[in-house]
C-alpha atoms as a PDB file:
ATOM      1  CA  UNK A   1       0.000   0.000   0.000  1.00  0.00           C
ATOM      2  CA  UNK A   2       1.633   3.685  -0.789  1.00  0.00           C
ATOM      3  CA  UNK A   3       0.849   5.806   2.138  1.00  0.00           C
ATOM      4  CA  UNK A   4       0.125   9.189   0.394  1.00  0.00           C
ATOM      5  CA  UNK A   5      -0.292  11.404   3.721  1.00  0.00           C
ATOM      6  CA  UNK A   6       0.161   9.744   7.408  1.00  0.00           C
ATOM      7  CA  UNK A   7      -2.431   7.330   8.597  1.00  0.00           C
ATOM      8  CA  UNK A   8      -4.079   8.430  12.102  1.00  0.00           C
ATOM      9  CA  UNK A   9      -4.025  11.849  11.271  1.00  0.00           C
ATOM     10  CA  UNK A  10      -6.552  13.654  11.323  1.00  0.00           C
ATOM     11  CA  UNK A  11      -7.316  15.338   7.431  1.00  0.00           C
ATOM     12  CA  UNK A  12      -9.925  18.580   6.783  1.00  0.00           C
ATOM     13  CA  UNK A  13     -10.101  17.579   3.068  1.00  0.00           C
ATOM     14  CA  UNK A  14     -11.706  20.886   1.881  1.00  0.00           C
ATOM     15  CA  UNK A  15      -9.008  22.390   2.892  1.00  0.00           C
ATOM     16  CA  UNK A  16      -6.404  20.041   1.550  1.00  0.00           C
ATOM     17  CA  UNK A  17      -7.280  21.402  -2.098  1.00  0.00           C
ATOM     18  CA  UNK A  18      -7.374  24.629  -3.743  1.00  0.00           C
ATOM     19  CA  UNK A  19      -9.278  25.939  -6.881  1.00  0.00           C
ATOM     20  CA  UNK A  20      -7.573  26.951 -10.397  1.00  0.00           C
ATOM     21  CA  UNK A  21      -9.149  29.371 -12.567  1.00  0.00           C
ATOM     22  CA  UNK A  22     -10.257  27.487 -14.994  1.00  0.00           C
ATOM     23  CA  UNK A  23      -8.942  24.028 -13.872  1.00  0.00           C
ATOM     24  CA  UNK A  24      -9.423  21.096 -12.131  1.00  0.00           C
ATOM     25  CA  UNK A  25      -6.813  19.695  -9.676  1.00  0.00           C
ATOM     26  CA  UNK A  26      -6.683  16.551  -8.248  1.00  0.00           C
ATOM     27  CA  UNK A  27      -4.463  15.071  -5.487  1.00  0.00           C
ATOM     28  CA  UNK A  28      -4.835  11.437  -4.476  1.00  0.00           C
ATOM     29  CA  UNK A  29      -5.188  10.661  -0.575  1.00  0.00           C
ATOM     30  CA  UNK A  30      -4.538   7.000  -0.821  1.00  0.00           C
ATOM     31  CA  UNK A  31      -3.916   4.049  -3.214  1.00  0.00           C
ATOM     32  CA  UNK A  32      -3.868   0.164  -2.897  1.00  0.00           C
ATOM     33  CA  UNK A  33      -4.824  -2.592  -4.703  1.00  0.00           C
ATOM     34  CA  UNK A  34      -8.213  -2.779  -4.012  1.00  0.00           C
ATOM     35  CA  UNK A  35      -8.875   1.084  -5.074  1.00  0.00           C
ATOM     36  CA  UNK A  36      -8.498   4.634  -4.782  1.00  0.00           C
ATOM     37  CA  UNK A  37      -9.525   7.899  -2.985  1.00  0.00           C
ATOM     38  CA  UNK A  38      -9.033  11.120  -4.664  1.00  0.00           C
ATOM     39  CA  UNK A  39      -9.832  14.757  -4.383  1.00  0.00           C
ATOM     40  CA  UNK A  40     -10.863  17.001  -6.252  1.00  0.00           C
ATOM     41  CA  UNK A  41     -11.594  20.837  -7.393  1.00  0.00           C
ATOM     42  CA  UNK A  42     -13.639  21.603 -10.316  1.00  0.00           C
ATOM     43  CA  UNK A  43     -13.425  25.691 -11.373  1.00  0.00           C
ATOM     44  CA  UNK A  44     -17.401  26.465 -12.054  1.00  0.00           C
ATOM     45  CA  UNK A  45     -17.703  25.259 -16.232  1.00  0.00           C
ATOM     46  CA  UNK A  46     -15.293  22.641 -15.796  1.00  0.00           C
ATOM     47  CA  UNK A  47     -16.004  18.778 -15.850  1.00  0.00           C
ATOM     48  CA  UNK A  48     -15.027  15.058 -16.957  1.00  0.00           C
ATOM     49  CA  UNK A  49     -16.128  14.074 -20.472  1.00  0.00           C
ATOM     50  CA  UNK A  50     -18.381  10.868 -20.934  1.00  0.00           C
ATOM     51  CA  UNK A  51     -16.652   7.635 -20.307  1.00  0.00           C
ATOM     52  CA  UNK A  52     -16.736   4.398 -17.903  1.00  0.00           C
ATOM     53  CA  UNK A  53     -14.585   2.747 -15.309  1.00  0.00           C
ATOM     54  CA  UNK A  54     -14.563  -1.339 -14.413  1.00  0.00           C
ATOM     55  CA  UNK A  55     -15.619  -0.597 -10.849  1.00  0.00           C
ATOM     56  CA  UNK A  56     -17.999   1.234  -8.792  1.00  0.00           C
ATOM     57  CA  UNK A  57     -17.026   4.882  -7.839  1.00  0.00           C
ATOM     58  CA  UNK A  58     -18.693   6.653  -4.953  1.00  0.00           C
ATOM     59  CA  UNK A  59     -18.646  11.132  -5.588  1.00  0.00           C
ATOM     60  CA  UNK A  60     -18.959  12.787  -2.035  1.00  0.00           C
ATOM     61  CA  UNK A  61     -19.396  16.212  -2.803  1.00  0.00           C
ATOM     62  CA  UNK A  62     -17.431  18.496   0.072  1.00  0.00           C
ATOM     63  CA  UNK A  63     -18.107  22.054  -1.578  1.00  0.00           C
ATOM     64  CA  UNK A  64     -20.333  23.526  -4.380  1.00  0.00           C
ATOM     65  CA  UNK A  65     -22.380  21.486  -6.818  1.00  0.00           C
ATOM     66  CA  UNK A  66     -22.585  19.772  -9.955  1.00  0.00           C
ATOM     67  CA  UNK A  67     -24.235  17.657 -12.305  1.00  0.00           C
ATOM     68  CA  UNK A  68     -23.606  14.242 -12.697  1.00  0.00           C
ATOM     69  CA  UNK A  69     -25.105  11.988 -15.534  1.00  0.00           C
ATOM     70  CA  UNK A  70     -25.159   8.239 -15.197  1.00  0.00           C
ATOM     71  CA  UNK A  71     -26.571   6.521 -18.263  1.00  0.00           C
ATOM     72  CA  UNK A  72     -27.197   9.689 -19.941  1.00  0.00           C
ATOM     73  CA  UNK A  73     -29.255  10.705 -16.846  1.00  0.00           C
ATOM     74  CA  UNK A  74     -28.677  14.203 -14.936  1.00  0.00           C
ATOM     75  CA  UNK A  75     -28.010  14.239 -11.463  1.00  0.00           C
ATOM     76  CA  UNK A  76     -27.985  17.616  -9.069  1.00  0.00           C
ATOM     77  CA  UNK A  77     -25.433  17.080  -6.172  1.00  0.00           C
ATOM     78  CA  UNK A  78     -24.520  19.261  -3.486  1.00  0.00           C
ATOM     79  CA  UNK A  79     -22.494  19.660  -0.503  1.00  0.00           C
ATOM     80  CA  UNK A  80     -22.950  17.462   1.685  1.00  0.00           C
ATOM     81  CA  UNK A  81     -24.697  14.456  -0.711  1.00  0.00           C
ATOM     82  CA  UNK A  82     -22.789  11.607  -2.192  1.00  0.00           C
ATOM     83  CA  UNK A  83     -23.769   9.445  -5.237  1.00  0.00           C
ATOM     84  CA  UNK A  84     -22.724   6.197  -6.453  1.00  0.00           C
ATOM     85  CA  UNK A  85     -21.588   5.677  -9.870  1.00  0.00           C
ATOM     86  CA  UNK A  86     -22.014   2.071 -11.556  1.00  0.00           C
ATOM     87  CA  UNK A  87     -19.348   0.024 -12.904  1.00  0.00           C
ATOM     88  CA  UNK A  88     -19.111  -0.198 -16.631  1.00  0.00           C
ATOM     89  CA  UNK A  89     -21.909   2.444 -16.971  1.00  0.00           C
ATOM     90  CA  UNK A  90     -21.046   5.812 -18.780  1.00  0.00           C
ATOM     91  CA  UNK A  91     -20.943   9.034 -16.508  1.00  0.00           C
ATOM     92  CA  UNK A  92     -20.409  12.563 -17.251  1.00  0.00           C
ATOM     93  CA  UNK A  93     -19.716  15.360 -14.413  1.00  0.00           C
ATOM     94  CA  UNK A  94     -20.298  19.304 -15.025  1.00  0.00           C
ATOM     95  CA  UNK A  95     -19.228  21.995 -12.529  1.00  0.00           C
ATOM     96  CA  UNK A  96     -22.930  23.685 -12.086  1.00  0.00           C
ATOM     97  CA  UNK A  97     -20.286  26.046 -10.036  1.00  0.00           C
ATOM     98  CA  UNK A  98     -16.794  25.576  -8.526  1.00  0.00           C
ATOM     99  CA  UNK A  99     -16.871  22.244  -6.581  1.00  0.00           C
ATOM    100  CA  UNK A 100     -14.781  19.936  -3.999  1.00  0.00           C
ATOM    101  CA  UNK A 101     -15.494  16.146  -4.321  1.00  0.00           C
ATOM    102  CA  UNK A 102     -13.515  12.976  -2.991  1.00  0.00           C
ATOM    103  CA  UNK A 103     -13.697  10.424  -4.815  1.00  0.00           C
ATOM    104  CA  UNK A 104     -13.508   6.344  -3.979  1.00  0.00           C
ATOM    105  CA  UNK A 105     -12.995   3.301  -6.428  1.00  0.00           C
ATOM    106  CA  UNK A 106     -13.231   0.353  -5.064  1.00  0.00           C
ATOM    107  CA  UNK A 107     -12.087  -2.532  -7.442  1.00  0.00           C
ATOM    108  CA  UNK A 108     -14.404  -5.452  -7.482  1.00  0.00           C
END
């Protein structure tokens, strides 16, 4: 397992990332075999084209809001909500404004 900050410490992840003009940013809070957690910033505008990943992803959005499709379906979510993306099935996410999400893969 690569330990990407210290285990037992104690992490305020909105804080951990900034926002680009613009951008997105991403920083990765841990990796293993058996999946990922990321964050990440979205400038208001910004997004991730359509595509798929082999595993279910869970979005927990920490700031802000955006649209998520799923299938071709939109999906409002806000601070404070989480959503869980499918395996295999296409998804699409849209800054509706500047947002802070974390996301988790978890390899099946």
């Amino acid at each position: 397992m690569n330990e990407i900050f210290k285990k037992g410490s104690v992490l305020n992840l909105s804080t951990l990332i900034d926002y680009s003009e613009g951008g997105v940013i991403s920083k990765q809070i841990l990796k293993s075999k058996a999946g990922n957690i990321t964050l990440f910033s979205f400038d208001k505008g910004q997004g991730l084209s359509e595509h798929t990943a082999p595993f279910d992803a869970m979005v927990q959005v920490l700031d802000g809001e955006v649209e998520i499709k799923i299938g071709g379906v939109p999906v409002l979510v806000k601070q404070g909500e989480c959503i869980i993306m499918p395996a295999n099935i296409s998804h699409a996410l849209h800054a509706v404004e500047k947002f802070k999400m974390l996301l988790t893969m978890i390899r099946g």
